[in-house]
C-alpha atoms as a PDB file:
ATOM      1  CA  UNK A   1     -29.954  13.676 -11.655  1.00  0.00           C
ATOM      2  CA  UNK A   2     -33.114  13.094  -9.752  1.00  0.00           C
ATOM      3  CA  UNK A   3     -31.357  12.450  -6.373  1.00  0.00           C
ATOM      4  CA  UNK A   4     -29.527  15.700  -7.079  1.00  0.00           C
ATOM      5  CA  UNK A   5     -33.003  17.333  -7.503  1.00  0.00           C
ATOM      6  CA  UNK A   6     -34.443  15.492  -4.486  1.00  0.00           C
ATOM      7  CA  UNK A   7     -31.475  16.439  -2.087  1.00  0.00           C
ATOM      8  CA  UNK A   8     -31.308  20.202  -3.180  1.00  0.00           C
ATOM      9  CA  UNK A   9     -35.414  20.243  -2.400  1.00  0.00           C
ATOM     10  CA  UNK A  10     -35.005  18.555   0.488  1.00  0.00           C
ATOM     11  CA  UNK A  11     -31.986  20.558   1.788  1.00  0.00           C
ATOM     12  CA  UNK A  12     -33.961  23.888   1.051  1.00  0.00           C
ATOM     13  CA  UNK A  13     -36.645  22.663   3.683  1.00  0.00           C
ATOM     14  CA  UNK A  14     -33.994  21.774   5.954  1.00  0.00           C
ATOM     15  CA  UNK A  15     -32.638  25.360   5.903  1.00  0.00           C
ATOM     16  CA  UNK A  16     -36.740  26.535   6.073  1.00  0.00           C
ATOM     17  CA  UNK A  17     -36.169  24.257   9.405  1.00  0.00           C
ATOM     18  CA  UNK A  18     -33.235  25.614  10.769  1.00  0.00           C
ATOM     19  CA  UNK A  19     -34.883  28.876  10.421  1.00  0.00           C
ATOM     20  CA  UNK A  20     -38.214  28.119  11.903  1.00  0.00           C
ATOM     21  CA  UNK A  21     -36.268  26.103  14.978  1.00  0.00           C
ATOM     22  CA  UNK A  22     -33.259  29.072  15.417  1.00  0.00           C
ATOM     23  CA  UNK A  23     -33.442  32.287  15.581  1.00  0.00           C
ATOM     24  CA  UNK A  24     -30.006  33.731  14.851  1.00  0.00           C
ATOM     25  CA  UNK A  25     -31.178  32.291  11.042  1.00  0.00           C
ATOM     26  CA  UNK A  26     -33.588  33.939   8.844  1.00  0.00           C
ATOM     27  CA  UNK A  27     -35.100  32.718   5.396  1.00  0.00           C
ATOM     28  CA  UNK A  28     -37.360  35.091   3.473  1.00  0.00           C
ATOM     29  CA  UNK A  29     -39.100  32.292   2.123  1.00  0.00           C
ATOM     30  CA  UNK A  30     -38.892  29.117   0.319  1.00  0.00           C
ATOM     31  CA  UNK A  31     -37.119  30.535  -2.736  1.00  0.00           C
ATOM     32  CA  UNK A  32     -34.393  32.272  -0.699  1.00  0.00           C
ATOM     33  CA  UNK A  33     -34.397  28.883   0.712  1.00  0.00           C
ATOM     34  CA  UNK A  34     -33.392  27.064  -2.354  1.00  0.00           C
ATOM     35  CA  UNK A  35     -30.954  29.650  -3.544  1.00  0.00           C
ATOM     36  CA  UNK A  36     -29.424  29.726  -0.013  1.00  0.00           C
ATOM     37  CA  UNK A  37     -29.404  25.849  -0.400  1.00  0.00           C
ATOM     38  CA  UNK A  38     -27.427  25.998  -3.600  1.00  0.00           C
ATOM     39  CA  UNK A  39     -25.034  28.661  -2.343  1.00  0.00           C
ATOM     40  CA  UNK A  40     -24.324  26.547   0.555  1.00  0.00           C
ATOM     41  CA  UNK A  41     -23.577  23.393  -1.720  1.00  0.00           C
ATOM     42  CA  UNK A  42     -21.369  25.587  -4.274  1.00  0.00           C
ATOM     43  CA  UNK A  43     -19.543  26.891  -1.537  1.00  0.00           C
ATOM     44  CA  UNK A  44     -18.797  23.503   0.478  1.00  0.00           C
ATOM     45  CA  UNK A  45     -17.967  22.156  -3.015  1.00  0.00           C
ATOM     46  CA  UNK A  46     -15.808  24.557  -4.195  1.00  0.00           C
ATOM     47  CA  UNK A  47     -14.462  27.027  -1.057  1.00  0.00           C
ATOM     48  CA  UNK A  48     -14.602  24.490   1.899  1.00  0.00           C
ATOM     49  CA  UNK A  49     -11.706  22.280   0.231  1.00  0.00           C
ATOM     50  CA  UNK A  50      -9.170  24.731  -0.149  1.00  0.00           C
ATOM     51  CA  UNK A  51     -10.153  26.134   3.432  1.00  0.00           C
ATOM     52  CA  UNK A  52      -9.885  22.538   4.558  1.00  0.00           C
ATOM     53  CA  UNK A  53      -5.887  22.542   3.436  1.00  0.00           C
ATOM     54  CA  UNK A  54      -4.979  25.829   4.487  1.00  0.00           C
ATOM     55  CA  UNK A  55      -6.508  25.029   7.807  1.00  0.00           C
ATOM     56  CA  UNK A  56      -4.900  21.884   8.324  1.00  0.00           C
ATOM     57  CA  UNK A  57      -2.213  23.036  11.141  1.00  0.00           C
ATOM     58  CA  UNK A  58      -4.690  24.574  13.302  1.00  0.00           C
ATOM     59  CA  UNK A  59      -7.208  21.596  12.887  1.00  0.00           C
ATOM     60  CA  UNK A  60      -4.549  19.260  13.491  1.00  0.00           C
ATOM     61  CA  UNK A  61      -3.871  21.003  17.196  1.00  0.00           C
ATOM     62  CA  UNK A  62      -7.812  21.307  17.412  1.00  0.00           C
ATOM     63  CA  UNK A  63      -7.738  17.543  17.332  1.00  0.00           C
ATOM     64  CA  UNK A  64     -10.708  18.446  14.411  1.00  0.00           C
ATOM     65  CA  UNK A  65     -12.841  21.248  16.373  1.00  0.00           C
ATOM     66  CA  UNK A  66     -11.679  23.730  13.831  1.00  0.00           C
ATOM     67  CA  UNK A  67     -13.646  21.789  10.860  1.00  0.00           C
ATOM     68  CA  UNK A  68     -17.200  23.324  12.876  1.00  0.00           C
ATOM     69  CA  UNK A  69     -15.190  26.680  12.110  1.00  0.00           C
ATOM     70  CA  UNK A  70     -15.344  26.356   8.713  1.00  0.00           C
ATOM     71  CA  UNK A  71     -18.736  24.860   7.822  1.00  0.00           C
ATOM     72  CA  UNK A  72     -19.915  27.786   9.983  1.00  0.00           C
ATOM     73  CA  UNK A  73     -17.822  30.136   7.719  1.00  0.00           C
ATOM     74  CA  UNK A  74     -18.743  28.748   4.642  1.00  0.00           C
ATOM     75  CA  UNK A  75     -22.852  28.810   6.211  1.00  0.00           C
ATOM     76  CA  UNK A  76     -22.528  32.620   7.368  1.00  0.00           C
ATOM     77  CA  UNK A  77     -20.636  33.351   3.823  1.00  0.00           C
ATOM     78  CA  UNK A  78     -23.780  32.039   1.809  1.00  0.00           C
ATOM     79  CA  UNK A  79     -25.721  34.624   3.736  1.00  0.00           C
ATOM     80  CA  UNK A  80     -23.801  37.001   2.568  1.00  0.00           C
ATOM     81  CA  UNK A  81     -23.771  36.283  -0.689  1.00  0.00           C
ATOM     82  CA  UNK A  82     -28.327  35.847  -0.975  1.00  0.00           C
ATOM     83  CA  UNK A  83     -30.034  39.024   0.029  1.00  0.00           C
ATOM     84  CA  UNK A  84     -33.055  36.289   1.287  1.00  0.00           C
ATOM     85  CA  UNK A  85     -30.748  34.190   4.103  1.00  0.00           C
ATOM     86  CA  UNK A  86     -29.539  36.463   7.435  1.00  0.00           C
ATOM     87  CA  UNK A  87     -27.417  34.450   9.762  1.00  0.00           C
ATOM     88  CA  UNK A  88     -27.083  36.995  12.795  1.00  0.00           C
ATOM     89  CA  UNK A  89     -23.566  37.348  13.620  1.00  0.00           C
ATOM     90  CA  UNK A  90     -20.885  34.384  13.898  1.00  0.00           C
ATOM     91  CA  UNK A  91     -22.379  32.156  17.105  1.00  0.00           C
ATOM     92  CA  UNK A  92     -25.681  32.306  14.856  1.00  0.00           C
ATOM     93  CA  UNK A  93     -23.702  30.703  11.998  1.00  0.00           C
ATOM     94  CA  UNK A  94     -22.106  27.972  14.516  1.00  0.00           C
ATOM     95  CA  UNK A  95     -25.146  26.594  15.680  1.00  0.00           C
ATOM     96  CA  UNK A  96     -27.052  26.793  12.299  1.00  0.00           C
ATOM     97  CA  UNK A  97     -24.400  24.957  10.028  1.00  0.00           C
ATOM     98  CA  UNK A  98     -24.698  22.628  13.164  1.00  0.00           C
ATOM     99  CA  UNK A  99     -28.316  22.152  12.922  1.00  0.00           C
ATOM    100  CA  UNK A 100     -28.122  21.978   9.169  1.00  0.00           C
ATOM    101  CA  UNK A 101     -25.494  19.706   9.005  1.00  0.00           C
ATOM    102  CA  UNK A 102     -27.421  17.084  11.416  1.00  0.00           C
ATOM    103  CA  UNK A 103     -30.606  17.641   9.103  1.00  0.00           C
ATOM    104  CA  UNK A 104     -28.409  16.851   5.772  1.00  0.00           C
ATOM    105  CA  UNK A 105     -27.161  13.640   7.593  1.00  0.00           C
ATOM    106  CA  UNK A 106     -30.162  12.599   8.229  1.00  0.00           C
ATOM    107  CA  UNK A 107     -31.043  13.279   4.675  1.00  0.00           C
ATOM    108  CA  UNK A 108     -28.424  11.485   3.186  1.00  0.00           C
ATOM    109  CA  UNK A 109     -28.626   8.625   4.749  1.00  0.00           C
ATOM    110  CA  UNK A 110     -32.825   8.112   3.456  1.00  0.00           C
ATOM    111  CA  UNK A 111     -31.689   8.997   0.205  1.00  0.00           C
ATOM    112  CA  UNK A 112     -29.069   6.614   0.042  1.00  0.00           C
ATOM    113  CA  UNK A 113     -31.236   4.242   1.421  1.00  0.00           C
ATOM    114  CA  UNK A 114     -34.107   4.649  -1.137  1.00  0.00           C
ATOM    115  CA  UNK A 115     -32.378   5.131  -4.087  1.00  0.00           C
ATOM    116  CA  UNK A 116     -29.761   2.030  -3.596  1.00  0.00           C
ATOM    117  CA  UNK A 117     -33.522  -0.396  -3.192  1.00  0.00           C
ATOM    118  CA  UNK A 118     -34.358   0.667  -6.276  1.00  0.00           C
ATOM    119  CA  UNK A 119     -31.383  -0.342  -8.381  1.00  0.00           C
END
């Protein structure tokens, strides 16, 4: 449960970065942040999966370009959704869910690392 807690916080600053280092992505402020964040996380939980399958055919002929399609649909959909998060237009959505995705690799892979030395 604490990981959970930990990646949520640090995937709200990651968004707070994305924001600060793009500008086609706007964050009204930390707490848009963290709502954003869990909108994002609902969505790629819930959404992204079915997308995933009903994509499949055109991903397949993509050779797997058309998977950046739909994180930046389910990114630009989560600004829809928070009144706090603007992603300006479609392109703005591409590169952010890229940025974001990079920055919640990169957390991942510390969590992972300092929560499997502890156990």
């Amino acid at each position: 449960m604490l990981k959970l807690v930990i990646k949520w916080l640090l995937s709200a600053t990651a968004l707070m970065a994305v924001a600060y280092l793009y500008s086609g992505v706007r964050l009204a402020g930390f707490g848009a942040a963290l709502w954003a964040a869990l909108l994002i996380g609902l969505l790629n939980s819930l959404v992204r999966p079915v997308l995933l399958v009903l994509t499949l055919p055109i991903t397949l002929l993509t050779l797997g370009l058309f998977f950046f399609v739909v994180n930046a649909l389910m990114f630009y959909f989560a600004s829809a959704l928070s009144s706090g998060f603007e992603v300006r237009g479609f392109g703005a959505a591409l590169v952010g869910s890229l940025l974001y995705s990079l920055a919640g690799l990169l957390i991942d892979s510390a969590l992972e690392g300092a929560f499997d030395r502890r156990a």
